[in-house]
PDB file of N, CA and C in Angstrom:
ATOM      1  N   UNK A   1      83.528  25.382 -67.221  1.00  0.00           N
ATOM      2  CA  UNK A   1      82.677  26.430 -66.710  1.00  0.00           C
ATOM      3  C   UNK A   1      81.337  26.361 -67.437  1.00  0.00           C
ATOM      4  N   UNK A   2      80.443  26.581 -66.692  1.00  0.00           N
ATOM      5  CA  UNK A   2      79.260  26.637 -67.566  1.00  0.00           C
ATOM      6  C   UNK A   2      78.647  27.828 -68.047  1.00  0.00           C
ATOM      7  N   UNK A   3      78.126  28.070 -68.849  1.00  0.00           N
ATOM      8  CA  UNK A   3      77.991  29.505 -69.831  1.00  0.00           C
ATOM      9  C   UNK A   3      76.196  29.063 -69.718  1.00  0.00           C
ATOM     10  N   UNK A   4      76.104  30.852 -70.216  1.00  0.00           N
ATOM     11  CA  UNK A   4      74.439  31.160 -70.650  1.00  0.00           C
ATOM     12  C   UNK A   4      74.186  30.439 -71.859  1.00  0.00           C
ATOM     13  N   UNK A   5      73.203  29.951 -72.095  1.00  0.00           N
ATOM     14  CA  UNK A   5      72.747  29.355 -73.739  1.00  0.00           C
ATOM     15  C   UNK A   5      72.068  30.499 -74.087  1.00  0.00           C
ATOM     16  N   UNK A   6      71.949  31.017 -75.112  1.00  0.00           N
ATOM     17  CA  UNK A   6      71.485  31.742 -76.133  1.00  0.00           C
ATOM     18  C   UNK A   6      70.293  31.047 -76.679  1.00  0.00           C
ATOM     19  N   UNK A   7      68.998  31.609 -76.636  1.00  0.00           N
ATOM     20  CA  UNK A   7      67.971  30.883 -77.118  1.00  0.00           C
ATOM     21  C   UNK A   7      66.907  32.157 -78.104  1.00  0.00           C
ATOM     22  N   UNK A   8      66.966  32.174 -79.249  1.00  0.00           N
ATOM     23  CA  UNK A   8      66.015  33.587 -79.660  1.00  0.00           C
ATOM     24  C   UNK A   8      66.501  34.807 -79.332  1.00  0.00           C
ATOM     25  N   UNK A   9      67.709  35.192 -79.103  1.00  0.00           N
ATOM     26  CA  UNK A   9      68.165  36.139 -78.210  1.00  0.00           C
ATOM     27  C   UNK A   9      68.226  36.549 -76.960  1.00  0.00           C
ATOM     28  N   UNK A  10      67.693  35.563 -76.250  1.00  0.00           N
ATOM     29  CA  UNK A  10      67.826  35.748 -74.475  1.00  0.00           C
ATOM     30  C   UNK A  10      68.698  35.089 -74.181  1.00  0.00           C
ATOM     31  N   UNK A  11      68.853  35.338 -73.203  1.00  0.00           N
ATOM     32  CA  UNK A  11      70.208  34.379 -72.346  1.00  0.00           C
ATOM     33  C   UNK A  11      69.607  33.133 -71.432  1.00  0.00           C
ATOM     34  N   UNK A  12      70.097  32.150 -71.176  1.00  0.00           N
ATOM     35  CA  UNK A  12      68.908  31.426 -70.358  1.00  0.00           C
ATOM     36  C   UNK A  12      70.142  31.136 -69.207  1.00  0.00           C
ATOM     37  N   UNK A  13      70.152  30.454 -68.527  1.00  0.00           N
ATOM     38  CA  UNK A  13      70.617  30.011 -67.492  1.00  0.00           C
ATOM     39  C   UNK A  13      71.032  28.215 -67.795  1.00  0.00           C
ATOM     40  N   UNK A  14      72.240  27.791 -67.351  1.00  0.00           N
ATOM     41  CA  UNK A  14      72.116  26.051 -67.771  1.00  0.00           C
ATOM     42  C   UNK A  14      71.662  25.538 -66.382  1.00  0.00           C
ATOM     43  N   UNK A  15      71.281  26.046 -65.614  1.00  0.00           N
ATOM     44  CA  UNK A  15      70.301  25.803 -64.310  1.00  0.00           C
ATOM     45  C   UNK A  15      68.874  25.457 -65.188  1.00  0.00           C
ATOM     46  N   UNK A  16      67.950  25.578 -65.912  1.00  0.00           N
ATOM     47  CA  UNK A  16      67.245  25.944 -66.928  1.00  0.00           C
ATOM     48  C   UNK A  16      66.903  24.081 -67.074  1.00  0.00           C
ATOM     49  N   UNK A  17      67.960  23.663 -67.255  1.00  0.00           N
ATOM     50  CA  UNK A  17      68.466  22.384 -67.967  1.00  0.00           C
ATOM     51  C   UNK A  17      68.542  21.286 -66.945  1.00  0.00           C
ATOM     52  N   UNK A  18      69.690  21.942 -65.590  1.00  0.00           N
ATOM     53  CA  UNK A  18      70.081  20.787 -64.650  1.00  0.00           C
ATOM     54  C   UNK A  18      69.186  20.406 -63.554  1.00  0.00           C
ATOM     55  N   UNK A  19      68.266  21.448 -63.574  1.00  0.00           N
ATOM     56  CA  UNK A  19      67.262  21.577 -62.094  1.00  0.00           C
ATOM     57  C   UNK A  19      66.051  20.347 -62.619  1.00  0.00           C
ATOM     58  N   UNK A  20      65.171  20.723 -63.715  1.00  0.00           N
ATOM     59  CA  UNK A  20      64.671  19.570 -63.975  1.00  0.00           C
ATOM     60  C   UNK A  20      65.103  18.455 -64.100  1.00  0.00           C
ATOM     61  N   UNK A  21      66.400  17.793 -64.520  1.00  0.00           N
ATOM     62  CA  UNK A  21      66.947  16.850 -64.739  1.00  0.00           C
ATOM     63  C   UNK A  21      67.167  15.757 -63.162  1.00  0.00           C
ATOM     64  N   UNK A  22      67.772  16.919 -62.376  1.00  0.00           N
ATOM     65  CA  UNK A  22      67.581  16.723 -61.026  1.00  0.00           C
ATOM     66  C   UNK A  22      66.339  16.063 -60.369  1.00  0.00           C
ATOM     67  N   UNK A  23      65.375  16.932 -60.791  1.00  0.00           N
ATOM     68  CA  UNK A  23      64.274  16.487 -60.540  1.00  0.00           C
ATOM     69  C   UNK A  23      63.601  15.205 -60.726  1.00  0.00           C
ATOM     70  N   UNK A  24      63.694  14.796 -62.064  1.00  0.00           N
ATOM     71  CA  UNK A  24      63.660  13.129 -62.096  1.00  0.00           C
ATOM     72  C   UNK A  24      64.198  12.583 -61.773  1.00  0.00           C
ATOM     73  N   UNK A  25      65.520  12.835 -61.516  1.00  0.00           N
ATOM     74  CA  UNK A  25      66.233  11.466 -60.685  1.00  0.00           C
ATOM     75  C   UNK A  25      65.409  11.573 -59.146  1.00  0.00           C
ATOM     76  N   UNK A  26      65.055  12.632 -58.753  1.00  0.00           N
ATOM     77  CA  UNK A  26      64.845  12.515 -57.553  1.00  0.00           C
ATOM     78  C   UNK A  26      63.517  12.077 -57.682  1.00  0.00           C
ATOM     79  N   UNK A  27      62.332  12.118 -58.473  1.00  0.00           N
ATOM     80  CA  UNK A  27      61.046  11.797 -58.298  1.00  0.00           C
ATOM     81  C   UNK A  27      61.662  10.474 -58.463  1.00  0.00           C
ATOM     82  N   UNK A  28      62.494   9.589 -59.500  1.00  0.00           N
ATOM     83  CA  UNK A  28      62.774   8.280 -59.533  1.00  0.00           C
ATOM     84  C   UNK A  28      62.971   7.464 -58.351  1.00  0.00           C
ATOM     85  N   UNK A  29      64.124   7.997 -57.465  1.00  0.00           N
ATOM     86  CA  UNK A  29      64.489   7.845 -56.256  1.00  0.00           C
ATOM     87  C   UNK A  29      63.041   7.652 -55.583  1.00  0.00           C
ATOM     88  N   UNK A  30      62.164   8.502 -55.373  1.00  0.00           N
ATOM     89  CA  UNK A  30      61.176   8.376 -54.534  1.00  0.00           C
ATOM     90  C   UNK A  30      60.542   7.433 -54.910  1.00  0.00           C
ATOM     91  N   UNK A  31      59.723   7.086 -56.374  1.00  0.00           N
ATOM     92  CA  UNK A  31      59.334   6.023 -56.776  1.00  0.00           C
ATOM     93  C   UNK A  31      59.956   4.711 -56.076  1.00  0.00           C
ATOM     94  N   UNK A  32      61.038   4.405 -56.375  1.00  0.00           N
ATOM     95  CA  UNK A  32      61.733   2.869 -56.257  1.00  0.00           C
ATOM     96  C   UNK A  32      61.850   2.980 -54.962  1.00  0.00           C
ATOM     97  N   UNK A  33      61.902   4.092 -54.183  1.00  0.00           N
ATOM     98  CA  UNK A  33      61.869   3.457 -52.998  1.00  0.00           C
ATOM     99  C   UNK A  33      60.588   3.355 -52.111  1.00  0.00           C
ATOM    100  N   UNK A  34      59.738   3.845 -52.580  1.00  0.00           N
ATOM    101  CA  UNK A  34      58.248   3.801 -52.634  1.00  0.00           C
ATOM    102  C   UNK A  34      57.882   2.151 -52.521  1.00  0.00           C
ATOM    103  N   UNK A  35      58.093   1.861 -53.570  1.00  0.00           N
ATOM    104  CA  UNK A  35      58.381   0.438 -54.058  1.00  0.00           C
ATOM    105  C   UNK A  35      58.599  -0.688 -53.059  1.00  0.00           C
ATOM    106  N   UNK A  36      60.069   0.062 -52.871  1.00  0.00           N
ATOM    107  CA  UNK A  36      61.163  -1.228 -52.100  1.00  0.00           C
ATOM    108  C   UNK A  36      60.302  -1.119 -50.706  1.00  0.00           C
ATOM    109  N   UNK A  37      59.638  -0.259 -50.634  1.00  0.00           N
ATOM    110  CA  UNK A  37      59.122  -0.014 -48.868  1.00  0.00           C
ATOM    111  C   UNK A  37      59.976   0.565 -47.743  1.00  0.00           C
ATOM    112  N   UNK A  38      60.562   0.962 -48.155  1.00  0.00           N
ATOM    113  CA  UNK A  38      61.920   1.690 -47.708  1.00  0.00           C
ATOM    114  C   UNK A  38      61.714   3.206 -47.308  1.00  0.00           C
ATOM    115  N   UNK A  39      60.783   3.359 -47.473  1.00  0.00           N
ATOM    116  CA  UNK A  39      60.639   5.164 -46.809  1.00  0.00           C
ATOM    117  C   UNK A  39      59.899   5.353 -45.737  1.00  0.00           C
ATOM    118  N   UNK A  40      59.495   3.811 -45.268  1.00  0.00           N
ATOM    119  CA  UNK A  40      59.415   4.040 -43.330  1.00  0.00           C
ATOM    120  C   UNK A  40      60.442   4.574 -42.297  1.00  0.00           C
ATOM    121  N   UNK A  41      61.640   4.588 -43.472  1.00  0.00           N
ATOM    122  CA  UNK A  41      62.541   4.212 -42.214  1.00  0.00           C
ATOM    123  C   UNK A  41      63.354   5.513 -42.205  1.00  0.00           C
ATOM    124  N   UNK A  42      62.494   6.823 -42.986  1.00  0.00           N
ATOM    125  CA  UNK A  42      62.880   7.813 -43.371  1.00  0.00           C
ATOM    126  C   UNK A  42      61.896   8.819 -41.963  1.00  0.00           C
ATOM    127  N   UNK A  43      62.656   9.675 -41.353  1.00  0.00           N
ATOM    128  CA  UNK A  43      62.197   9.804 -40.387  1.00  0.00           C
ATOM    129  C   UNK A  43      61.206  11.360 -40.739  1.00  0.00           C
ATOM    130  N   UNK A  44      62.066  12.539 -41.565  1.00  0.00           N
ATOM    131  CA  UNK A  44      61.594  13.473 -41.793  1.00  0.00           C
ATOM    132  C   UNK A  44      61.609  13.271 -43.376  1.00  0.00           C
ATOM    133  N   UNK A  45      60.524  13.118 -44.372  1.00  0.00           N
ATOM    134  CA  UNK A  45      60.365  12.397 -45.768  1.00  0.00           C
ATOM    135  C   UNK A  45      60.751  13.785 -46.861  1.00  0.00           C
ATOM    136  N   UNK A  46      59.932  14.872 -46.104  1.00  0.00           N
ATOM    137  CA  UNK A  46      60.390  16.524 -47.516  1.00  0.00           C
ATOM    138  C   UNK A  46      61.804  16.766 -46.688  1.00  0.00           C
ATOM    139  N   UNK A  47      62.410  16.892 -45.736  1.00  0.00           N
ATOM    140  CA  UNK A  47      63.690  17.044 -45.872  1.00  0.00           C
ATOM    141  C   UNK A  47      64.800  16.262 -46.296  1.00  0.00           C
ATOM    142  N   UNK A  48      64.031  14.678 -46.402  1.00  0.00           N
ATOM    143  CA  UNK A  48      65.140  13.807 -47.107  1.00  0.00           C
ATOM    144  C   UNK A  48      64.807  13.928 -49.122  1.00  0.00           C
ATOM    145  N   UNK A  49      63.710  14.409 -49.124  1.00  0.00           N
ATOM    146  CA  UNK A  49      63.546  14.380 -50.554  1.00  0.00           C
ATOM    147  C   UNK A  49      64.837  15.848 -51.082  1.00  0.00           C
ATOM    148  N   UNK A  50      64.750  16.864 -50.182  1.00  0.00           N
ATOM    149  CA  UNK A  50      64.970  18.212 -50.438  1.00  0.00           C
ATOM    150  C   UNK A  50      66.888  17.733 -50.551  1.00  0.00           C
ATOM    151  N   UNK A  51      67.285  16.883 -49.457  1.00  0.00           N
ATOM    152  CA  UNK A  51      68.774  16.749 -49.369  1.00  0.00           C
ATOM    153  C   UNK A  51      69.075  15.742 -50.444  1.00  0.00           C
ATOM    154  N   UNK A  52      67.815  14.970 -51.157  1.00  0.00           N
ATOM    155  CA  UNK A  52      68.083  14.254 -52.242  1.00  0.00           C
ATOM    156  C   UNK A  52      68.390  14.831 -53.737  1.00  0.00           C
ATOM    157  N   UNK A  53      67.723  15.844 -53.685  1.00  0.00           N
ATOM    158  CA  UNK A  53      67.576  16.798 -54.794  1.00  0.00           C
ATOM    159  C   UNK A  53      68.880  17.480 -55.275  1.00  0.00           C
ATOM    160  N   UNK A  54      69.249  18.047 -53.503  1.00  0.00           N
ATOM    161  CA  UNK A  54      70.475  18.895 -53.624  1.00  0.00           C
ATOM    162  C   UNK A  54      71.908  18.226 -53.846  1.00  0.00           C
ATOM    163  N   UNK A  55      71.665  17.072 -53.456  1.00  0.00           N
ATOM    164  CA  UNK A  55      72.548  15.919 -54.152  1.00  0.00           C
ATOM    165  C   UNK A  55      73.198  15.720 -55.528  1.00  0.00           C
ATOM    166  N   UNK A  56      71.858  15.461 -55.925  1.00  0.00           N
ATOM    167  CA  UNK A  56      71.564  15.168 -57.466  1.00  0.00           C
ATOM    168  C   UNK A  56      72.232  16.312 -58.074  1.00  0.00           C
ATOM    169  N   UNK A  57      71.958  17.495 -57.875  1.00  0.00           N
ATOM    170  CA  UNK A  57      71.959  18.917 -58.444  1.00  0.00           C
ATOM    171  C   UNK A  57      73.204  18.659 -58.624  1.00  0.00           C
ATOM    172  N   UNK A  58      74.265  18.763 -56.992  1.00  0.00           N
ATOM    173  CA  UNK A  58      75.540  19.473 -56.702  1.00  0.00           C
ATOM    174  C   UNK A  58      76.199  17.582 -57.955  1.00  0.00           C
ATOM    175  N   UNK A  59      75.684  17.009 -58.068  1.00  0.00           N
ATOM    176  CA  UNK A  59      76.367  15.766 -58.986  1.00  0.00           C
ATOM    177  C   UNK A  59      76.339  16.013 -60.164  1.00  0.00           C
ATOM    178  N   UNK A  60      75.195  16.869 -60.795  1.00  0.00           N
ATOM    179  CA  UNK A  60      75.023  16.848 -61.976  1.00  0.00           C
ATOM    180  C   UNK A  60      75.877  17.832 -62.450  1.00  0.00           C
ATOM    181  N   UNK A  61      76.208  19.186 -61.863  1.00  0.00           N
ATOM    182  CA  UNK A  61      77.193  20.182 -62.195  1.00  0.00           C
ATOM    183  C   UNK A  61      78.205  19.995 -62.270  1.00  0.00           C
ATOM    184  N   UNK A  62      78.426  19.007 -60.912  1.00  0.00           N
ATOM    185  CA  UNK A  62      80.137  18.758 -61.265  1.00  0.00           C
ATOM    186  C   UNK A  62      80.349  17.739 -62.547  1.00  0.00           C
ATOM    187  N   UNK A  63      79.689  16.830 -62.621  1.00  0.00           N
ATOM    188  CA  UNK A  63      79.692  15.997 -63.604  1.00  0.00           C
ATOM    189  C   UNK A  63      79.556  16.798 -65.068  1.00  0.00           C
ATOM    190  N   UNK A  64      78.413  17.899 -65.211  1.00  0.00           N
ATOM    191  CA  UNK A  64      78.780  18.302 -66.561  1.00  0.00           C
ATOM    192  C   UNK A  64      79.244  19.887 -66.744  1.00  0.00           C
ATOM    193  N   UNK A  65      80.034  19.879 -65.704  1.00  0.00           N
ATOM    194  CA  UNK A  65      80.519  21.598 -65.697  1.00  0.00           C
ATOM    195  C   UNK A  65      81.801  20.856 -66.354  1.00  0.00           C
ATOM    196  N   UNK A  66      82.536  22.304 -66.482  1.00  0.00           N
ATOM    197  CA  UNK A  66      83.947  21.980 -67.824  1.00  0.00           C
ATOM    198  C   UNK A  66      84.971  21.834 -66.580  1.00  0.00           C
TER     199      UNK A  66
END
């Protein structure tokens, strides 16, 4: 399960943590495929970035939830 972190006395969220993390993989993703030339073939580009993201996210929780 994932818990609040305690930071100075606030509570933070471990969303705080996973959302940016998310985020680079997904700016990465865009990069390399930037690259490869591969995002012609992407028909709608912010809704494939947005379902890339939510990907990443729903991977990273399960991967580091308890």
């Amino acid at each position: 399960m994932l818990h609040e972190m305690s930071i100075g006395g606030m509570l933070f969220s471990p969303f705080v943590v996973l959302v940016p993390l998310a985020f680079i993989l997904t700016a990465a993703t865009r990069l390399i495929m930037h690259h490869l030339n591969l995002r012609r073939y992407i028909w709608r580009e912010a809704w494939f970035d947005v379902a890339v993201f939510v990907c990443y996210l729903a991977a990273i929780v399960y991967l580091f939830g308890d």
